[in-house]
Protein backbone atom coordinates (compact mmCIF):
# COMPACT_ATOMS: atom_id res chain seq x y z
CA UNK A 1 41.55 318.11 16.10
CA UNK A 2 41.81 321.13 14.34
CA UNK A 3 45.43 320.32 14.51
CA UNK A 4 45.06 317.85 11.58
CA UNK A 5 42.83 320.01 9.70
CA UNK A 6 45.16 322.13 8.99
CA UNK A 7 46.94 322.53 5.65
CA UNK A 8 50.78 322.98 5.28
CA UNK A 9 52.69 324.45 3.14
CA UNK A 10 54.91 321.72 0.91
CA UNK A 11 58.05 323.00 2.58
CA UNK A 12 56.73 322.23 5.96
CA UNK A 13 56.02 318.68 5.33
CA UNK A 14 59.63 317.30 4.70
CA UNK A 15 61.11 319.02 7.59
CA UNK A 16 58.49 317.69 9.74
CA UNK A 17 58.86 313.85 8.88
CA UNK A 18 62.10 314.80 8.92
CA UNK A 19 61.90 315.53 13.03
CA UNK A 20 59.34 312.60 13.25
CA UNK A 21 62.20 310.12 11.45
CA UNK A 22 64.83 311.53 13.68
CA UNK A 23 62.66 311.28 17.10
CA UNK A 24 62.06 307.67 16.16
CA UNK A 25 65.35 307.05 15.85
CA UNK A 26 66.89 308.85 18.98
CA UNK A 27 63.84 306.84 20.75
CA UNK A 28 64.85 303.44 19.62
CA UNK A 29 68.67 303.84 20.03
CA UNK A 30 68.09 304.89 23.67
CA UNK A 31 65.90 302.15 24.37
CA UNK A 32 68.47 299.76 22.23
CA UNK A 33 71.25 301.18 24.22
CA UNK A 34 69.31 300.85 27.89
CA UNK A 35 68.38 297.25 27.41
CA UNK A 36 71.84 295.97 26.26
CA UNK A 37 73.49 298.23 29.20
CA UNK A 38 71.62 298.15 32.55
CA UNK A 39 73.56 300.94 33.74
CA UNK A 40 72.39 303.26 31.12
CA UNK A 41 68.57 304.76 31.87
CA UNK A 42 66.31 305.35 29.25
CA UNK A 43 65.12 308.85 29.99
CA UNK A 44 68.46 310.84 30.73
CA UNK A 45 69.19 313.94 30.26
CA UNK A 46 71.91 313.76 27.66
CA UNK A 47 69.07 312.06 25.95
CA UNK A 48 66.71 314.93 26.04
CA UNK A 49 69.53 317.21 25.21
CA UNK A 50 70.71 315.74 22.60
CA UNK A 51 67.89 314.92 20.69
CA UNK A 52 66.42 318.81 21.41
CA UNK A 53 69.85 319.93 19.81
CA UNK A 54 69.27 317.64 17.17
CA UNK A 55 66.06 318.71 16.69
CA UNK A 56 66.68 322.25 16.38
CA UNK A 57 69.61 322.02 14.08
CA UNK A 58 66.95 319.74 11.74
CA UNK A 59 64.95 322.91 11.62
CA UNK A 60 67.57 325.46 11.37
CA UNK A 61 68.58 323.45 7.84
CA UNK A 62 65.06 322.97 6.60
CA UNK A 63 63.96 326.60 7.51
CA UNK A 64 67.49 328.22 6.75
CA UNK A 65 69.89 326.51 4.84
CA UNK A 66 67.36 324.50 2.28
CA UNK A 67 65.34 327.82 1.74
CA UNK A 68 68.81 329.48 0.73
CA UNK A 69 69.85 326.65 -1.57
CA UNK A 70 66.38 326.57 -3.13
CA UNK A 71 65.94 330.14 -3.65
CA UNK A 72 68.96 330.43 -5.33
CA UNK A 73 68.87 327.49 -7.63
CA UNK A 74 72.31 326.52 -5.95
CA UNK A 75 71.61 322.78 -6.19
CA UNK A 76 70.23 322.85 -10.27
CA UNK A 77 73.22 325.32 -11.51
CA UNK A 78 75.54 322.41 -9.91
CA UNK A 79 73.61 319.13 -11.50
CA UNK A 80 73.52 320.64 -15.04
């Protein structure tokens, strides 16, 4: 429980519902996918792969490429 007691940092919280929204999404396509193709198991994995790979490239954009963009303003200078 001390899980949930613990505060995070405003940066952290996107990128995680970020991985929660894509998770939930990998989930239901695979089960989508298995029940309208019998030959197709739900747990593969391709699956597990995928949505790891996915799941790492998520945080290498939060933790890499957003901090970058932020720090430097790159975003504002570009919408003004």
């Amino acid at each position: 429980m001390e899980f949930f007691l613990y505060e995070m940092d405003d940066e952290i919280k996107p990128m995680i519902f970020d991985i929660l929204r894509l998770i939930t999404m990998q989930v239901l396509v695979q089960f989508l996918v298995s029940v309208n193709n019998p030959k197709v198991s739900f747990f593969t994995t391709e699956f597990l792969q995928v949505t790891l790979f996915l799941t790492l490239s998520l945080m290498v954009f939060w933790m890499v490429v957003y901090k970058y963009f932020n720090k430097n303003n790159i975003i504002e200078k570009y919408i003004k």
